[in-house]
C-alpha atoms as a PDB file:
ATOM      1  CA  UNK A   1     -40.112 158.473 -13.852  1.00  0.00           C
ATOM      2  CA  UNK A   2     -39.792 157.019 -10.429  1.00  0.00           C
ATOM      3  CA  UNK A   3     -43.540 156.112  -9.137  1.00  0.00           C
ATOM      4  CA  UNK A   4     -44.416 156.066  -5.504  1.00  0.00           C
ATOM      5  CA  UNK A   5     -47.293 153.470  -4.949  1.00  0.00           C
ATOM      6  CA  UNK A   6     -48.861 151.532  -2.142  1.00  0.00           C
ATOM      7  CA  UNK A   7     -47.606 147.910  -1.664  1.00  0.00           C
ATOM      8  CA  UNK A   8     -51.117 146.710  -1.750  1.00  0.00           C
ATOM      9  CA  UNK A   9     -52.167 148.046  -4.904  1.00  0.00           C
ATOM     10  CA  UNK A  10     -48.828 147.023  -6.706  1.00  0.00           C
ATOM     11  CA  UNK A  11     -49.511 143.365  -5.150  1.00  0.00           C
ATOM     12  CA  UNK A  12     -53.059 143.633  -6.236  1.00  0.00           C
ATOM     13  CA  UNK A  13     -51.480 144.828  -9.974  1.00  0.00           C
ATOM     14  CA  UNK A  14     -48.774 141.767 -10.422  1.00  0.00           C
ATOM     15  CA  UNK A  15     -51.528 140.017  -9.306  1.00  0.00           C
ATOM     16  CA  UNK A  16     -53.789 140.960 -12.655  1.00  0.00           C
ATOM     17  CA  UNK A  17     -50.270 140.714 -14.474  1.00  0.00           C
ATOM     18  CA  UNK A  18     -50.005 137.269 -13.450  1.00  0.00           C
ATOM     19  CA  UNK A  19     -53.240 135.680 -13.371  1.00  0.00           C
ATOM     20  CA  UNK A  20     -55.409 137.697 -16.437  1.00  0.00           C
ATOM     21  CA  UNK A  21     -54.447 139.711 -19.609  1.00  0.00           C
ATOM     22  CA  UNK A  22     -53.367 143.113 -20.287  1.00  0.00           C
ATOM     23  CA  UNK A  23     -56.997 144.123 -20.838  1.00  0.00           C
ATOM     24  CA  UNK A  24     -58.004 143.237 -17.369  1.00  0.00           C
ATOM     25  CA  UNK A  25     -55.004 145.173 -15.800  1.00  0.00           C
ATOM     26  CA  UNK A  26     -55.874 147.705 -17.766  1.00  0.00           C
ATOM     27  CA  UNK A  27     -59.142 147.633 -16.251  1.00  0.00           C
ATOM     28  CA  UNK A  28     -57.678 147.712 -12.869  1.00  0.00           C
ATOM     29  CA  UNK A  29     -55.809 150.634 -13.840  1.00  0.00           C
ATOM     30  CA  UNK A  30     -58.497 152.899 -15.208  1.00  0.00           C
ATOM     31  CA  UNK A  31     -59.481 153.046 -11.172  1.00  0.00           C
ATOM     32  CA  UNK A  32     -56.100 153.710 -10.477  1.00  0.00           C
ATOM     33  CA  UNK A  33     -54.394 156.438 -11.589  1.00  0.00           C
ATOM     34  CA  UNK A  34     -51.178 156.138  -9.869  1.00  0.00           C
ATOM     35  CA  UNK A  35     -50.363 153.026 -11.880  1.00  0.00           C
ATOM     36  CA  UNK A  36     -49.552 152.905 -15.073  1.00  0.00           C
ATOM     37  CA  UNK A  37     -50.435 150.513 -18.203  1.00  0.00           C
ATOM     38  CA  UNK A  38     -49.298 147.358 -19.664  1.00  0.00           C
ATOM     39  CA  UNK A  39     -49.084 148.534 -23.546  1.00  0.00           C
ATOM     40  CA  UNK A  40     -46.794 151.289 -24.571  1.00  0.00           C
ATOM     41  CA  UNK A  41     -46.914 153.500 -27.416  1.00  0.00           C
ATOM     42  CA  UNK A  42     -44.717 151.930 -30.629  1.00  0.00           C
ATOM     43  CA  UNK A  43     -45.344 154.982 -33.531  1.00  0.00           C
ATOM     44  CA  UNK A  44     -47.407 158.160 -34.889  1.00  0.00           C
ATOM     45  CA  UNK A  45     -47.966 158.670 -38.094  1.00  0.00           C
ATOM     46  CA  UNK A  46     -48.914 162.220 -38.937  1.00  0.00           C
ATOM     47  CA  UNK A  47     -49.133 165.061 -41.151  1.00  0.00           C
ATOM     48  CA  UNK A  48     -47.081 168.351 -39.560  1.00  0.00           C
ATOM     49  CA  UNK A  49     -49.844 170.787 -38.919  1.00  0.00           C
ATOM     50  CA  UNK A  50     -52.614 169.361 -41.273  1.00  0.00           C
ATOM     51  CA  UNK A  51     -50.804 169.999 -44.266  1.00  0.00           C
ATOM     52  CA  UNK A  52     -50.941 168.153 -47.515  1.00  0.00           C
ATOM     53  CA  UNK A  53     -47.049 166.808 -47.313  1.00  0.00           C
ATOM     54  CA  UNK A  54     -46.621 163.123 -46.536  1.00  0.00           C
ATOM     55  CA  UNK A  55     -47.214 161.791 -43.576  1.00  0.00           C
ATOM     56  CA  UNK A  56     -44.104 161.557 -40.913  1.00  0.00           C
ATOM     57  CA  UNK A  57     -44.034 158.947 -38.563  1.00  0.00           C
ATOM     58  CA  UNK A  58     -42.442 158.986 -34.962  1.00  0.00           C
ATOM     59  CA  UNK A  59     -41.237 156.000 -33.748  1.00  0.00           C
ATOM     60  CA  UNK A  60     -40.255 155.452 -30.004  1.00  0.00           C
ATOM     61  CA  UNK A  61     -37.712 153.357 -28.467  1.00  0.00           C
ATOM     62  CA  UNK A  62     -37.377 152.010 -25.011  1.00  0.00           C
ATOM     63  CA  UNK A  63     -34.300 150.417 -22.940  1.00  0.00           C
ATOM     64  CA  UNK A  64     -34.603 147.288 -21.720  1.00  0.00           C
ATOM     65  CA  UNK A  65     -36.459 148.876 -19.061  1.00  0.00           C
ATOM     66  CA  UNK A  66     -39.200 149.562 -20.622  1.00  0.00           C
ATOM     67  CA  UNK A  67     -38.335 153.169 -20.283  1.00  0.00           C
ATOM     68  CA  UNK A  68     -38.330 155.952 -23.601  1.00  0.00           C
ATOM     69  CA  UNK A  69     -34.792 156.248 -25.051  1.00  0.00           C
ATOM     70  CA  UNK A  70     -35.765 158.261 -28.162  1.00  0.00           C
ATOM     71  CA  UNK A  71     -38.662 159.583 -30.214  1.00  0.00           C
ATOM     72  CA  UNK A  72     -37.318 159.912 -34.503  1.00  0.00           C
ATOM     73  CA  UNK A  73     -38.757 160.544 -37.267  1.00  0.00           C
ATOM     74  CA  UNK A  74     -36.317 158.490 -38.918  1.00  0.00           C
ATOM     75  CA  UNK A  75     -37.582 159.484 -42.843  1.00  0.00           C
ATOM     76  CA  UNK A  76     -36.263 162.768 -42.614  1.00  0.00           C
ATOM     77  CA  UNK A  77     -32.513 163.747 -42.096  1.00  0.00           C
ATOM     78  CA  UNK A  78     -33.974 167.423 -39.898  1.00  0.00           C
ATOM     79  CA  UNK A  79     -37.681 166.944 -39.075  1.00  0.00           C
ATOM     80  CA  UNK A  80     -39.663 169.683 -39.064  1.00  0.00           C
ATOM     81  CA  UNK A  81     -41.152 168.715 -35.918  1.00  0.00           C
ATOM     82  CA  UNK A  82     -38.505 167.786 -32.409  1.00  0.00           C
ATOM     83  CA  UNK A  83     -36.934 164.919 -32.180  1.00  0.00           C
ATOM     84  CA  UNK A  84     -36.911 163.612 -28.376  1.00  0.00           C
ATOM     85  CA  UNK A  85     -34.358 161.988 -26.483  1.00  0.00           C
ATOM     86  CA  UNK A  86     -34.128 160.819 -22.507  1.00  0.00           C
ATOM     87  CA  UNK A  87     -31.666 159.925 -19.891  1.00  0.00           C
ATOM     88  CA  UNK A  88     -31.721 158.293 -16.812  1.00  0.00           C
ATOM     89  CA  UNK A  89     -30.062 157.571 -13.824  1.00  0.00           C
ATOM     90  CA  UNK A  90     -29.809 153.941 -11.998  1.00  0.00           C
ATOM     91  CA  UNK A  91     -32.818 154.444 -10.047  1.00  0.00           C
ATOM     92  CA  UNK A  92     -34.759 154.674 -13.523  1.00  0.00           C
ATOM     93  CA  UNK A  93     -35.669 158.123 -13.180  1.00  0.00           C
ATOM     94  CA  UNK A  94     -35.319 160.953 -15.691  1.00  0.00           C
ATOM     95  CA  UNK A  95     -32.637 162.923 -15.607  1.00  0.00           C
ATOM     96  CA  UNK A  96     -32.171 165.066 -18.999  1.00  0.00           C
ATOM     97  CA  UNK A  97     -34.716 165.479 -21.667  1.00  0.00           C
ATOM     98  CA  UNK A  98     -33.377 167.048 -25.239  1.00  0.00           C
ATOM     99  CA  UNK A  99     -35.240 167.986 -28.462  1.00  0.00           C
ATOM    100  CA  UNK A 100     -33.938 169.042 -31.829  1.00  0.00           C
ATOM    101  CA  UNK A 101     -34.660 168.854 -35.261  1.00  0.00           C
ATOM    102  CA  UNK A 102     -31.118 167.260 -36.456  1.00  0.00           C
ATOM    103  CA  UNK A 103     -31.870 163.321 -35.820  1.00  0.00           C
ATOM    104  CA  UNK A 104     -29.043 162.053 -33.546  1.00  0.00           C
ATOM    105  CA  UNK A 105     -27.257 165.261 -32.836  1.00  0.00           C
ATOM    106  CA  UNK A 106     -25.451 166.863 -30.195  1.00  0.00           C
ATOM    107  CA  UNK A 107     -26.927 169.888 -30.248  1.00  0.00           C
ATOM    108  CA  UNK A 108     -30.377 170.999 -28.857  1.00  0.00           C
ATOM    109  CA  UNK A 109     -32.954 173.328 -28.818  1.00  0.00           C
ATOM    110  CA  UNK A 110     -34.157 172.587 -25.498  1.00  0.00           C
ATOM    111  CA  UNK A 111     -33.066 170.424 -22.566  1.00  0.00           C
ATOM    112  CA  UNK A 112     -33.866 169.733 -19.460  1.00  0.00           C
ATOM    113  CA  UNK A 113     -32.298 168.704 -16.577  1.00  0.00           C
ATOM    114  CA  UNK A 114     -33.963 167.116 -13.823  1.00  0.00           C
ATOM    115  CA  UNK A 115     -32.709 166.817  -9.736  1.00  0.00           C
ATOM    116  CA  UNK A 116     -34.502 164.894  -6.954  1.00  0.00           C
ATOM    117  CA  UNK A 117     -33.809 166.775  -3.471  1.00  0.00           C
ATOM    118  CA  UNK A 118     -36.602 164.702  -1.944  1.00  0.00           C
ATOM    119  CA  UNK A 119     -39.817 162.463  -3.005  1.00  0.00           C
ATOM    120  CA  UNK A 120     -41.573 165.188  -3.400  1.00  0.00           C
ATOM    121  CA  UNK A 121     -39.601 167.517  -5.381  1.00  0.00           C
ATOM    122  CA  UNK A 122     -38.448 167.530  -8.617  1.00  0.00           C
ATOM    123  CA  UNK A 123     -35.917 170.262  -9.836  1.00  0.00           C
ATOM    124  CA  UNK A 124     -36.352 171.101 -13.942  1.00  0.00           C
ATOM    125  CA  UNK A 125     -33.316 173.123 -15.133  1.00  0.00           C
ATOM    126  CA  UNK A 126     -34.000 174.242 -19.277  1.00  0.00           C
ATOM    127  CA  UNK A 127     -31.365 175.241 -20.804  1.00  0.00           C
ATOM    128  CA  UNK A 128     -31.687 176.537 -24.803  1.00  0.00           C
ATOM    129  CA  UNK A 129     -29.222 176.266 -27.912  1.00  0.00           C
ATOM    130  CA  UNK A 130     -26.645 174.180 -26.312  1.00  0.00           C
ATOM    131  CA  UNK A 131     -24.362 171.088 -27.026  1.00  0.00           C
ATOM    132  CA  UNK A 132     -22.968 168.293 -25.649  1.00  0.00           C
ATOM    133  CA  UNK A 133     -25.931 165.705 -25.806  1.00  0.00           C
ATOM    134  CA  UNK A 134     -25.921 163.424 -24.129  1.00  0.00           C
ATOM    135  CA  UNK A 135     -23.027 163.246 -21.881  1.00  0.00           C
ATOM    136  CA  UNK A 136     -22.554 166.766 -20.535  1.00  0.00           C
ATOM    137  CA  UNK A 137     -25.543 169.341 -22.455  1.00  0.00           C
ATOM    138  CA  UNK A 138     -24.588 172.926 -21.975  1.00  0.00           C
ATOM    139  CA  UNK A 139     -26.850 176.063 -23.166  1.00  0.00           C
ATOM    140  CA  UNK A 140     -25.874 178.683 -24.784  1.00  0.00           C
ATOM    141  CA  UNK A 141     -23.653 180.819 -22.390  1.00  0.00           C
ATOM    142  CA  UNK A 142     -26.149 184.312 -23.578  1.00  0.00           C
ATOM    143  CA  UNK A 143     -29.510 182.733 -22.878  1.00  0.00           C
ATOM    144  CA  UNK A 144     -30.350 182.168 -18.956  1.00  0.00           C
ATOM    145  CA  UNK A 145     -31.284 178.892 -17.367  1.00  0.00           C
ATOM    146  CA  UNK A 146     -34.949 178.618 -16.254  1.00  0.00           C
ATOM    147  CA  UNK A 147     -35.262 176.499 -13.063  1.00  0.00           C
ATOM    148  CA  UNK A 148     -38.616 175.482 -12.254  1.00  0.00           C
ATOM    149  CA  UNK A 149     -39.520 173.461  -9.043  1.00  0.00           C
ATOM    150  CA  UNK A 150     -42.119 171.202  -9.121  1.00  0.00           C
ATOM    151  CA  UNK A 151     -44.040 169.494  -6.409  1.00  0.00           C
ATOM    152  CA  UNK A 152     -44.910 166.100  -6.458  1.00  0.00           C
ATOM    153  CA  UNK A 153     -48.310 164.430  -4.417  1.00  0.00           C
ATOM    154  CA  UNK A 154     -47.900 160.723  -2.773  1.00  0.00           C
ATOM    155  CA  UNK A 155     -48.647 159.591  -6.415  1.00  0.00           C
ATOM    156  CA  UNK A 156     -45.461 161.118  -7.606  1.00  0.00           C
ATOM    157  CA  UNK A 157     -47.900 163.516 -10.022  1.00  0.00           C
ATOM    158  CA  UNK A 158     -47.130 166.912 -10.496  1.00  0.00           C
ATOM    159  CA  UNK A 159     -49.715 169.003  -9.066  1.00  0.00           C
ATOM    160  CA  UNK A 160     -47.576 172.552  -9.245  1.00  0.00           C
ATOM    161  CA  UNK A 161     -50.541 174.763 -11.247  1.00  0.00           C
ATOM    162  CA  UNK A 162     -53.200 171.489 -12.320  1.00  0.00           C
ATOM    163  CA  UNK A 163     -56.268 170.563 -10.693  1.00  0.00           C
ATOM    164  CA  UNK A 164     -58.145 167.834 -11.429  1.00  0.00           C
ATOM    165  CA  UNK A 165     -61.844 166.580 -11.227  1.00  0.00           C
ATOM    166  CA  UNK A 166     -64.053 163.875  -9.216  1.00  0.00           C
ATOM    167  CA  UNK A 167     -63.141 161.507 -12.360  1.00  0.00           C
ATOM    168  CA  UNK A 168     -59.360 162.358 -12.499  1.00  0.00           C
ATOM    169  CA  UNK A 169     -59.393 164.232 -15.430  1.00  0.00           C
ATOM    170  CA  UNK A 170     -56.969 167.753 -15.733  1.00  0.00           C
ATOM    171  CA  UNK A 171     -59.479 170.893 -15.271  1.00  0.00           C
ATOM    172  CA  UNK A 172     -59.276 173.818 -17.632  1.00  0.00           C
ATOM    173  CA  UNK A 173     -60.273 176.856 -15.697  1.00  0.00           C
ATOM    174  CA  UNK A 174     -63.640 178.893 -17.258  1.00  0.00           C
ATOM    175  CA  UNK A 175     -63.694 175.820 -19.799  1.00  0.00           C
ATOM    176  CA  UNK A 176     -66.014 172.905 -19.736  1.00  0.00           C
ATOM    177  CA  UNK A 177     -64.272 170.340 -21.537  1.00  0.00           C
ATOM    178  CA  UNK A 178     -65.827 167.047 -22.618  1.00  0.00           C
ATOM    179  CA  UNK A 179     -63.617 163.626 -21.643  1.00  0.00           C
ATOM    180  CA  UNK A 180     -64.672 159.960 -22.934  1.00  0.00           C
ATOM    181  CA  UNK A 181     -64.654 156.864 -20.502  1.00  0.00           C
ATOM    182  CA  UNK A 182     -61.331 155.284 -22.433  1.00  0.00           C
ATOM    183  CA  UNK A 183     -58.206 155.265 -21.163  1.00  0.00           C
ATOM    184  CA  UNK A 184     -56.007 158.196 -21.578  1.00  0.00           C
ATOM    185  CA  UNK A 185     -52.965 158.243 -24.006  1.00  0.00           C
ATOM    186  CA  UNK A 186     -50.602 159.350 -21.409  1.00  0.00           C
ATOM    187  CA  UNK A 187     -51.611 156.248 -19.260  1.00  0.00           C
ATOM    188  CA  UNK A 188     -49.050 154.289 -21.679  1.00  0.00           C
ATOM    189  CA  UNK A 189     -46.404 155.188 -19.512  1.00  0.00           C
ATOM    190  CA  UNK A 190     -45.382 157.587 -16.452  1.00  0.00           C
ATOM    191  CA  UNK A 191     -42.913 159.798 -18.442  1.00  0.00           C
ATOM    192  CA  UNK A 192     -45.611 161.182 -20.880  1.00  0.00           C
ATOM    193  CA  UNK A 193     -47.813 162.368 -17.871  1.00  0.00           C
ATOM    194  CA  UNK A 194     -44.886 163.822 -16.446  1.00  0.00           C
ATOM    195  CA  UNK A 195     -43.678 165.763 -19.463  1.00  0.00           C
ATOM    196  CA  UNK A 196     -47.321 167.063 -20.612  1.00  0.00           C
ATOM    197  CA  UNK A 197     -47.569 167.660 -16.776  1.00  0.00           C
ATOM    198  CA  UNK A 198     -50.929 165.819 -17.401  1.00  0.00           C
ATOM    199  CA  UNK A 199     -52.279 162.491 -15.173  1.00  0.00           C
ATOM    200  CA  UNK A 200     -55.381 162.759 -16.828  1.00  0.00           C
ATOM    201  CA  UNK A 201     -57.409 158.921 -16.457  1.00  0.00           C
ATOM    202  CA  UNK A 202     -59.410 159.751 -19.689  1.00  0.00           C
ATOM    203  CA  UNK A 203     -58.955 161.502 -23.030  1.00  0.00           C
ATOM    204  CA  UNK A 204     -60.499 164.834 -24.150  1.00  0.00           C
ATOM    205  CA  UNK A 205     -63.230 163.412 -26.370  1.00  0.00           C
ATOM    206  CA  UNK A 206     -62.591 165.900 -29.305  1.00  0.00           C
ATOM    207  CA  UNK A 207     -58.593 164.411 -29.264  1.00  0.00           C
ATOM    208  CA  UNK A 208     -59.882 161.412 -30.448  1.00  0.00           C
ATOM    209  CA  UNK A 209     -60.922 159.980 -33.680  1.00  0.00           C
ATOM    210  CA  UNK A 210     -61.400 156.340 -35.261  1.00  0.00           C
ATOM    211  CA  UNK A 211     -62.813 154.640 -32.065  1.00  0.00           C
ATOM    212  CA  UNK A 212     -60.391 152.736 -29.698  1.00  0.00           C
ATOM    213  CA  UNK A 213     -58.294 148.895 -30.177  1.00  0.00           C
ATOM    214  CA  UNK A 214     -59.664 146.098 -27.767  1.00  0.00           C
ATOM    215  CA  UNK A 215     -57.758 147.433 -25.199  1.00  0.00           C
ATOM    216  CA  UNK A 216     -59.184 150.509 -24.546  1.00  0.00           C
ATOM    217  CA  UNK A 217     -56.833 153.151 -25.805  1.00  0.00           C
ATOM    218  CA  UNK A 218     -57.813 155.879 -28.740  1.00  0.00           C
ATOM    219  CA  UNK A 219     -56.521 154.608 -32.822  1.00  0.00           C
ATOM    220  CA  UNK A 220     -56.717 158.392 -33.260  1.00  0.00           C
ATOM    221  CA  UNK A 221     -54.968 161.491 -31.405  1.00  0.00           C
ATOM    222  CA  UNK A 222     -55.296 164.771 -32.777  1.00  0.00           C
ATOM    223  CA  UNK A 223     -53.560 168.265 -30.890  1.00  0.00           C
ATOM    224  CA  UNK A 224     -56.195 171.177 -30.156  1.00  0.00           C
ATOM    225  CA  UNK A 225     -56.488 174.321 -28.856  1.00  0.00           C
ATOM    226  CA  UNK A 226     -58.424 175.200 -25.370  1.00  0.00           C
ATOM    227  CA  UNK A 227     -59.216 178.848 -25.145  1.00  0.00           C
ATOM    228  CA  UNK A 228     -55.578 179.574 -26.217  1.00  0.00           C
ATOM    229  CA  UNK A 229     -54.178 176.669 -24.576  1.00  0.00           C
ATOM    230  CA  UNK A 230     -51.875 174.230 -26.349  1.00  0.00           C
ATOM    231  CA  UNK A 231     -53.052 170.727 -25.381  1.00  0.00           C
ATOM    232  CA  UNK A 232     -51.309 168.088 -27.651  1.00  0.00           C
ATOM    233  CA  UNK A 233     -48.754 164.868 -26.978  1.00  0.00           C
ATOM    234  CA  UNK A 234     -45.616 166.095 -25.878  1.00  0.00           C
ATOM    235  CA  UNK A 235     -45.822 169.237 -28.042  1.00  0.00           C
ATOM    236  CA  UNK A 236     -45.797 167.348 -31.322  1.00  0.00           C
ATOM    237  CA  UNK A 237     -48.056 169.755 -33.824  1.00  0.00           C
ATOM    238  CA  UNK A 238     -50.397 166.405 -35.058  1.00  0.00           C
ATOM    239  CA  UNK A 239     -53.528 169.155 -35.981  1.00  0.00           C
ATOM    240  CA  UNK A 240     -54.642 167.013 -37.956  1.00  0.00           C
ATOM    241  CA  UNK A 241     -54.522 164.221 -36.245  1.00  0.00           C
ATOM    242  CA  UNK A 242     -52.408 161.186 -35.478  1.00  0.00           C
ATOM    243  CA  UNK A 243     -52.607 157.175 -36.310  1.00  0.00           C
ATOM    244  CA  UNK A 244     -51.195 155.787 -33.315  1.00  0.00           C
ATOM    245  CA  UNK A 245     -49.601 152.246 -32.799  1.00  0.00           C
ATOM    246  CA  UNK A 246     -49.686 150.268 -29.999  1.00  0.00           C
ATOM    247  CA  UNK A 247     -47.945 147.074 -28.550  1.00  0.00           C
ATOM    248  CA  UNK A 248     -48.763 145.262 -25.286  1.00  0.00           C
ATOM    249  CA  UNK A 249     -47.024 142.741 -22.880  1.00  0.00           C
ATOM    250  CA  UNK A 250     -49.003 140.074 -23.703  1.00  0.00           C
ATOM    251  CA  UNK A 251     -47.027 138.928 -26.119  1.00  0.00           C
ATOM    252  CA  UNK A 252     -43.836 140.370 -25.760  1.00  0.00           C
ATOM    253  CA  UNK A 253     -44.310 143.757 -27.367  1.00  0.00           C
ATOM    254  CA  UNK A 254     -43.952 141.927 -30.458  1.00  0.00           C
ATOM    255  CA  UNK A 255     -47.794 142.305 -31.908  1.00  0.00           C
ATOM    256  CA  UNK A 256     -48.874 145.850 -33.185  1.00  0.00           C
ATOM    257  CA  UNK A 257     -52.519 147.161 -32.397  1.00  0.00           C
ATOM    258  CA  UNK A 258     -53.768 149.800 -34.596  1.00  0.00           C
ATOM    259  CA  UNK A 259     -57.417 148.539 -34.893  1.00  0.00           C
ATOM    260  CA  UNK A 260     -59.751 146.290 -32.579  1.00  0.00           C
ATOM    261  CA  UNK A 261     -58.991 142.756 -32.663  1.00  0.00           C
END
């Protein structure tokens, strides 16, 4: 996704980039929120919904980028949980969004379809049961398409329905929920604050599990449910929790951080 930042604080972040390591831009960033982080997301390994079964792992892929292509659980011919898969246009930002269960498939469940009349709109067409991923998805002719329009702050965050706190953390009406001082999940990269419609700085505390690497972000990530609201990473049903892999730009993306060093 597209972000709109001040010069000065993009100077002040190839600056850290530069000069420091990814922990100290990271730093930088926790004050920030309309900047993103240095170390992106590389896999989940799970169990779908707490069971018993073995553990599926999701593994992400990026263009050269550094934006998500693809999110497979590439074990299992149909997962039982979505596969996701992203498009963009030449600006960089995100134009269609499928999930489905057959890996590498056509088809969909869901897609979405995303205009840009102005900076501060975004357009979100879903359409359901369709074909023709990715170069021309069309929905099922019987099921109507759901526009929604969302509205965008100088931050390029989605503010259509969400407030958010003193610390920058989402607010759950009638609920007082509990966030850590780490960075949040989401921070790993614009596109999963934008899909969980979440800009959240820090992570709900009971989310988390196994402590944090050296650079801040949570080992564990587990889905929950707030006073019958759904709050999990893009929708994936982890109940039971999630290892999560990291890699950072300090080396090339080429080390992977699942415990402090």
């Amino acid at each position: 996704m597209k972000r709109f930042c001040h010069f000065s604080m993009l100077y002040a972040l190839l600056l850290l980039l530069l000069n420091s390591s990814c922990k100290k831009a990271i730093d930088y960033i926790k004050d920030h929120p309309e900047l993103t982080s240095c170390c992106r997301i590389e896999q989940l390994d799970y169990r779908f919904l707490g069971g018993e079964d073995e553990p599926y792992r999701a593994v992400f892929t990026y263009n050269k980028q550094g934006n998500p292509v693809s999110i497979e659980h590439p074990d299992i011919e149909i997962a039982f949980d979505m596969n996701h898969y992203f498009k963009y246009d030449k600006y960089g930002r995100l134009t269609a969004y499928a999930q489905t269960y057959l890996k590498g498939s056509s088809g969909f469940i869901i897609c979405d379809k995303y205009s840009y009349p102005d900076r501060h709109t975004i357009i979100d067409s879903t359409l359901l049961y369709g074909d023709g991923w990715p170069d021309n998805p069309v929905g099922d002719p019987e099921t109507p398409v759901e526009v929604t329009v969302l509205k965008l702050d100088n931050f390029g965050r989605v503010i259509t329905g969400n407030k958010y706190d003193k610390r920058g953390n989402l607010i759950y009406p009638g609920v007082a929920v509990e966030y850590d001082s780490a960075v949040n999940l989401r921070q790993t990269h614009p596109l999963w604050m934008f899909l969980d419609k979440n800009y959240s700085k820090n992570n709900i505390r009971s989310q988390v599990y196994g402590g944090y690497n050296s650079f801040g972000f949570p080992l564990g990530f587990r889905a929950i449910e707030i006073e019958g609201r759904f709050s999990s990473f893009l929708n994936l049903l982890m109940f039971n929790g999630a290892i999560v892999t990291y890699s950072c730009k300090d080396d090339g993306y080429k080390t992977k951080y699942q415990v402090d060093n």
